[in-house]
N, C-alpha and C. Protein backbone atom coordinates (compact mmCIF):
# COMPACT_ATOMS: atom_id res chain seq x y z
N UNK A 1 21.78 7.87 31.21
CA UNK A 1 22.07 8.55 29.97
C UNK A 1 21.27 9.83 29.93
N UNK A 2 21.93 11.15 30.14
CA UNK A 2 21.01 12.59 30.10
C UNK A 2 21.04 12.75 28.79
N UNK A 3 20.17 13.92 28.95
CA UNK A 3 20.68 15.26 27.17
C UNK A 3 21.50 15.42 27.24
N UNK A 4 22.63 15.32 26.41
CA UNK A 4 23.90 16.57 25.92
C UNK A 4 23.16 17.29 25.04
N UNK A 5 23.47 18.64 25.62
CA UNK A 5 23.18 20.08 25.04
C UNK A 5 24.52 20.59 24.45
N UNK A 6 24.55 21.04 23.30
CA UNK A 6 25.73 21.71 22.62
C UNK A 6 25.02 22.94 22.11
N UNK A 7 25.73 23.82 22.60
CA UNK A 7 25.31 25.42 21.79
C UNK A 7 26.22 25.54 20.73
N UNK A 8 25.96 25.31 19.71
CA UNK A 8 25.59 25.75 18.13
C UNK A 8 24.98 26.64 17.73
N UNK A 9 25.40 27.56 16.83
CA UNK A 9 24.38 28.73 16.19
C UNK A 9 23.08 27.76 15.18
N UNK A 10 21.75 28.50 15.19
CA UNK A 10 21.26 27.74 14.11
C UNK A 10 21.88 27.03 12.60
N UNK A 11 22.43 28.21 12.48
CA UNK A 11 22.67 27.95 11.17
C UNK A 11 23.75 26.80 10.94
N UNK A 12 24.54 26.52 11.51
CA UNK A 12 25.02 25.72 12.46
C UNK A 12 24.54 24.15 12.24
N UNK A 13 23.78 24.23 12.96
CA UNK A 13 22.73 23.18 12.92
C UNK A 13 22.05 22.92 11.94
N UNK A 14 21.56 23.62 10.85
CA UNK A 14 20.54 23.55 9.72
C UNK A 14 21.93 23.16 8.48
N UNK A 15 22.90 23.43 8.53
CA UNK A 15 24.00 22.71 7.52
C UNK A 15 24.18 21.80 8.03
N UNK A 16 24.36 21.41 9.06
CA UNK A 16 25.05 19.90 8.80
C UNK A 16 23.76 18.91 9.22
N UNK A 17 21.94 19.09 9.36
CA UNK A 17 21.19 18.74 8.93
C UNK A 17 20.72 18.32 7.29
N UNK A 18 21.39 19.44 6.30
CA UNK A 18 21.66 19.56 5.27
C UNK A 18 22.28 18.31 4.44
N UNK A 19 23.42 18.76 5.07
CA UNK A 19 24.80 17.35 5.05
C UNK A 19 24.19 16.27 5.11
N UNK A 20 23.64 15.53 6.53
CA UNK A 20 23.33 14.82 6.55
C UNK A 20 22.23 14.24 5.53
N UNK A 21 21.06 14.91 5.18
CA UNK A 21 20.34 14.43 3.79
C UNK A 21 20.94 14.24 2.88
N UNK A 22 22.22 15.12 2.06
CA UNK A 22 22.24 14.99 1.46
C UNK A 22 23.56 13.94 0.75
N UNK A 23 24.12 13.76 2.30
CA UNK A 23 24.92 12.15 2.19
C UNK A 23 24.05 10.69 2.10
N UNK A 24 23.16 10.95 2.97
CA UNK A 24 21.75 10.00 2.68
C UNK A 24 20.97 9.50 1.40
N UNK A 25 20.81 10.20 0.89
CA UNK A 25 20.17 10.56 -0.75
C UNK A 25 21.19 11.01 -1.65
N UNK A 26 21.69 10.33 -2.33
CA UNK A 26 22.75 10.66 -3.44
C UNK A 26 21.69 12.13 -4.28
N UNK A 27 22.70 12.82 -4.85
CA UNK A 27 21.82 14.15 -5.83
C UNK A 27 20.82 13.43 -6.99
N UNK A 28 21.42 11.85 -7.71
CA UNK A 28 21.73 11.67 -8.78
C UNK A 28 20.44 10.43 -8.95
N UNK A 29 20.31 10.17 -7.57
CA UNK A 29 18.78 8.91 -7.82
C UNK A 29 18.01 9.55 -8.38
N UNK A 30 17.14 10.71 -8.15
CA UNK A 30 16.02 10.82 -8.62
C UNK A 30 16.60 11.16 -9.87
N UNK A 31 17.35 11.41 -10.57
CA UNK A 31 17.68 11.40 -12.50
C UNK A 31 17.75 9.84 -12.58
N UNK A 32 18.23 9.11 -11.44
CA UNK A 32 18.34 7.76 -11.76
C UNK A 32 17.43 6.82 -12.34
N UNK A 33 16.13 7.46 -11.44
CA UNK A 33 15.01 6.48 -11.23
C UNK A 33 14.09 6.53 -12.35
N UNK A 34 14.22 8.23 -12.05
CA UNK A 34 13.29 8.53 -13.72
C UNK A 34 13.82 8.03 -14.97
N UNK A 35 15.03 7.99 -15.32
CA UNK A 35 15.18 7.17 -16.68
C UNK A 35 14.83 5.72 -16.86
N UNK A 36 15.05 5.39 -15.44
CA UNK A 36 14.69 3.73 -15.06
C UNK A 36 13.26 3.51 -15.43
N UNK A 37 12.43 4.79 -14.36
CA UNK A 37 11.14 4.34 -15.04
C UNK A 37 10.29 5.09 -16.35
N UNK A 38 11.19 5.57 -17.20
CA UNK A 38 11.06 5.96 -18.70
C UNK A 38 11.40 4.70 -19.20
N UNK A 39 12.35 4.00 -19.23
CA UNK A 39 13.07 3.04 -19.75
C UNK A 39 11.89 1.94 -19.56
N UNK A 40 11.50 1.73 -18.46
CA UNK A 40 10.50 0.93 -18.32
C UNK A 40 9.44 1.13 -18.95
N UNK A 41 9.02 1.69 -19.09
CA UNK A 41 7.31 2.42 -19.97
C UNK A 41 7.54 2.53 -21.22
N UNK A 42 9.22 2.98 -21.84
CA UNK A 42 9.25 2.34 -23.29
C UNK A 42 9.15 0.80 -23.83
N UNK A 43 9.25 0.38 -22.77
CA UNK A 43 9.82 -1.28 -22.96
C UNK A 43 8.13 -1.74 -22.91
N UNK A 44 7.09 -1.17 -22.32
CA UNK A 44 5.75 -1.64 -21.51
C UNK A 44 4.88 -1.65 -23.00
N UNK A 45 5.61 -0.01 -23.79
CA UNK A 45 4.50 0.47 -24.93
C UNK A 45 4.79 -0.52 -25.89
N UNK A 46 6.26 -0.95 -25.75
CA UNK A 46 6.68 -2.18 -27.36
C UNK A 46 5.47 -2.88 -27.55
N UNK A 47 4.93 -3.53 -25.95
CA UNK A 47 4.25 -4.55 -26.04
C UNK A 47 2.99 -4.35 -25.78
N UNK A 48 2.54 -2.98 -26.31
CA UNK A 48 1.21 -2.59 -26.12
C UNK A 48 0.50 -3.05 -24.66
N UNK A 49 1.10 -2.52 -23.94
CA UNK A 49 0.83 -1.79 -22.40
C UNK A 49 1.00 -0.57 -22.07
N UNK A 50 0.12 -0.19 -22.21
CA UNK A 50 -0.21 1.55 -21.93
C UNK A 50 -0.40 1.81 -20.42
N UNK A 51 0.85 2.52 -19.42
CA UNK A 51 0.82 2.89 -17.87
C UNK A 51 0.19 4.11 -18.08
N UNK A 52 -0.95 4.89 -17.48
CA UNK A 52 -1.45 5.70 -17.34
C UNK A 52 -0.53 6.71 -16.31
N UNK A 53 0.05 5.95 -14.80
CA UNK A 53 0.57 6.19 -13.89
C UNK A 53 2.02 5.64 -13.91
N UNK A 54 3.00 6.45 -14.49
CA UNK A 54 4.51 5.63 -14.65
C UNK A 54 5.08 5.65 -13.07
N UNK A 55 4.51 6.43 -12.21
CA UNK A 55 5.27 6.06 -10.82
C UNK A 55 5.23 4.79 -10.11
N UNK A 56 4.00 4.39 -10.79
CA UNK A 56 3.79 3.02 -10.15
C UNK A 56 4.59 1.52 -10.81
N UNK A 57 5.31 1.72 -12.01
CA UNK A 57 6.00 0.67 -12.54
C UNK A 57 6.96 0.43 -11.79
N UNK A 58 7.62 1.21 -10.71
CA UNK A 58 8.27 0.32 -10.19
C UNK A 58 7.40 -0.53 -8.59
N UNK A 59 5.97 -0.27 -8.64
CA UNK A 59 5.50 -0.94 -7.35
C UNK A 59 4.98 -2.10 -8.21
N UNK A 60 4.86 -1.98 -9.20
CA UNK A 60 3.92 -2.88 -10.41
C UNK A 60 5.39 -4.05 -10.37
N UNK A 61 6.38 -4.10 -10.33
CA UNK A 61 7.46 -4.99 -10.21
C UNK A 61 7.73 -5.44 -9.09
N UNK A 62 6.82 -5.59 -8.31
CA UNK A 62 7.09 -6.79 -7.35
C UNK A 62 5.80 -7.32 -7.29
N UNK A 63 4.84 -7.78 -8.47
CA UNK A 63 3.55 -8.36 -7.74
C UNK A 63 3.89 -9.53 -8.55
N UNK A 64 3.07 -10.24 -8.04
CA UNK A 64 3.52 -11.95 -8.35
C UNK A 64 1.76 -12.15 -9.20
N UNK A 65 0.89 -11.40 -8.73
CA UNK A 65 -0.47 -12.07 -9.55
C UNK A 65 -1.55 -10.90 -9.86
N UNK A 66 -1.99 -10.36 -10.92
CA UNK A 66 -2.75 -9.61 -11.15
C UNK A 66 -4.08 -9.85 -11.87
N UNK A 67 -5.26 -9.20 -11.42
CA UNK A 67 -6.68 -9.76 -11.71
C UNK A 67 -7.37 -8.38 -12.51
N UNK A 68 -7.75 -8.36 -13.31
CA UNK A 68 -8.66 -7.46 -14.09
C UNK A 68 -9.76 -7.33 -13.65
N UNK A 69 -10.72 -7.25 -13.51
CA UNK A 69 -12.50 -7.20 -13.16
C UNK A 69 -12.85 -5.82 -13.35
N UNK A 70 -12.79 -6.09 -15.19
CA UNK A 70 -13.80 -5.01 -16.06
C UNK A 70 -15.02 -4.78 -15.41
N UNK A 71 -15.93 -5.62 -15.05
CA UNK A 71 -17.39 -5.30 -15.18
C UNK A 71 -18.16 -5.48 -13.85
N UNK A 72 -16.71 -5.48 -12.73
CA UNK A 72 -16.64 -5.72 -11.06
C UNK A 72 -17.85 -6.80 -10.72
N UNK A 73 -17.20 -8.07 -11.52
CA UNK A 73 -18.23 -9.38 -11.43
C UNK A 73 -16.95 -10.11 -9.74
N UNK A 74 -15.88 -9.63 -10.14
CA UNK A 74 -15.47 -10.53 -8.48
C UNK A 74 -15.90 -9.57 -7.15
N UNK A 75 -15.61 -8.34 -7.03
CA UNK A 75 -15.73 -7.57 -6.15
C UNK A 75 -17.43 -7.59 -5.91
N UNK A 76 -18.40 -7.92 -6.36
CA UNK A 76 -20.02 -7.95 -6.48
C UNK A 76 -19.93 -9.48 -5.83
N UNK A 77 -19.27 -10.60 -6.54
CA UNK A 77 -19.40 -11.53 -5.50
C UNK A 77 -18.83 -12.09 -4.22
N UNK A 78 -17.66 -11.56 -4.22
CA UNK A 78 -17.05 -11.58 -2.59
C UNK A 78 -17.96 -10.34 -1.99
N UNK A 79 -18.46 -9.29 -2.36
CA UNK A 79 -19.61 -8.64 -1.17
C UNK A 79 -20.87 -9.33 -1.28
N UNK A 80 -21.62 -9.86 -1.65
CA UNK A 80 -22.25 -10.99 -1.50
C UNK A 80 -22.01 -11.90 -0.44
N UNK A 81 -21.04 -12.64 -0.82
CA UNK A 81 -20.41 -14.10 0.09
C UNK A 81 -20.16 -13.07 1.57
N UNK A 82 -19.76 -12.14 1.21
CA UNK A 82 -19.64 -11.22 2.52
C UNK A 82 -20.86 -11.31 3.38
N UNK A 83 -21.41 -10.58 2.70
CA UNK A 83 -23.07 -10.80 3.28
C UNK A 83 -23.54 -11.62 3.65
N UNK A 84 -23.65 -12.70 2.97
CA UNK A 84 -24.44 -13.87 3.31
C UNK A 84 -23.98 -14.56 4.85
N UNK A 85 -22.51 -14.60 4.46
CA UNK A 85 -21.15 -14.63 5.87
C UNK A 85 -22.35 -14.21 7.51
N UNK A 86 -22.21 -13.09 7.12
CA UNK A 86 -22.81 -12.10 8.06
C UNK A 86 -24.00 -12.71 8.58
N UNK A 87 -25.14 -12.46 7.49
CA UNK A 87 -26.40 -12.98 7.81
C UNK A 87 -26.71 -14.47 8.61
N UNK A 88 -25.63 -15.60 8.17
CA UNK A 88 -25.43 -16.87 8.89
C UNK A 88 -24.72 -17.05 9.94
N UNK A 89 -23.51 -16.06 10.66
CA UNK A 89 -23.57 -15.98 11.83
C UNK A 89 -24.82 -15.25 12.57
N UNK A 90 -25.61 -14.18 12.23
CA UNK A 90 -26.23 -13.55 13.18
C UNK A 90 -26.99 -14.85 12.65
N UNK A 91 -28.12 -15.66 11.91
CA UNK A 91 -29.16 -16.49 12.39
C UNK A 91 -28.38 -17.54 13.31
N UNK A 92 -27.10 -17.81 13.36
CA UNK A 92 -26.48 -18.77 13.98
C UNK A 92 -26.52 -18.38 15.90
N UNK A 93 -26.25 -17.10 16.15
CA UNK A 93 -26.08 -16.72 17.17
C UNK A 93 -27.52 -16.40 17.86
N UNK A 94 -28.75 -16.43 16.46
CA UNK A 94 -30.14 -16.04 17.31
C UNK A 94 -30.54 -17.53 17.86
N UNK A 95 -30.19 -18.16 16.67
CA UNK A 95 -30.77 -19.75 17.40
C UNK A 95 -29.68 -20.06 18.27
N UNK A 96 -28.43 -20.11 18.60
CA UNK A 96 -27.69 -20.35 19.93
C UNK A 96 -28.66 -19.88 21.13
N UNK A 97 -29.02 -18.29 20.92
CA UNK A 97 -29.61 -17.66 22.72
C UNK A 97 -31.01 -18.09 22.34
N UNK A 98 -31.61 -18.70 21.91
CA UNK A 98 -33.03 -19.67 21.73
C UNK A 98 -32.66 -20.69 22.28
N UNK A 99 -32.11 -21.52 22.02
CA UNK A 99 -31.73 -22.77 22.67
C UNK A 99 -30.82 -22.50 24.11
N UNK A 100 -30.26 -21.56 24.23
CA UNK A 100 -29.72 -21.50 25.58
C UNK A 100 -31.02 -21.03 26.46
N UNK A 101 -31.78 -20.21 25.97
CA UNK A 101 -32.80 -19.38 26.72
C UNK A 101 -33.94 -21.10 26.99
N UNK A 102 -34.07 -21.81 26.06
CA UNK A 102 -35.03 -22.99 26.44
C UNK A 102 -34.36 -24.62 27.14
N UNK A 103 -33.25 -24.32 26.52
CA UNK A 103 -32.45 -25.42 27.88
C UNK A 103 -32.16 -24.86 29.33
N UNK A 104 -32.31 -23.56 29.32
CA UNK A 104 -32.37 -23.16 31.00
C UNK A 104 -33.58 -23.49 31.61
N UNK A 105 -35.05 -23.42 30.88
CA UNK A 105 -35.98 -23.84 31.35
C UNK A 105 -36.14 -25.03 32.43
């Protein structure tokens, strides 16, 4: 399977690049989406939910579980447990080459 080369003028080429986007992407989604996600953010404020970021209501519709941590009490203790993690493999691995270093004896 080679290149086929076709001589085309640029311009040529840059329309029916054109074409092609713009058979790809209807004109009319992005008016689509935005009323979708207006529509959504009116529906959010009924119920006193205030989106700071309306682009994200539609990534905000596919999560299955959401966690708050006002006062970053979970994120303080999973880096903790992180830590500690850490610190008990390395004493784990100093006493392994201790005991390997005195059973070679």
């Amino acid at each position: 399977m080679g290149v086929v080369v076709l001589k085309q003028p640029a311009k040529t080429v840059i329309v029916r690049v054109l074409d092609i986007v713009t058979i790809a992407v209807p004109p009319a989604l992005p008016a689509a989406m935005t009323v979708g996600s207006i529509y959504a953010q009116s529906r959010l404020k009924k119920k006193a939910i205030f989106c700071i970021s309306p682009q994200r209501i539609n990534l905000c519709g596919k999560l299955k579980c959401i966690c708050f941590d006002k006062v970053n009490c979970i994120f303080t203790i999973i880096t903790c447990m992180i830590i500690y993690y850490c610190i008990f493999i390395i004493i784990i691995t100093i006493v392994q080459y201790y005991i390997s270093i005195i059973a070679n004896k």
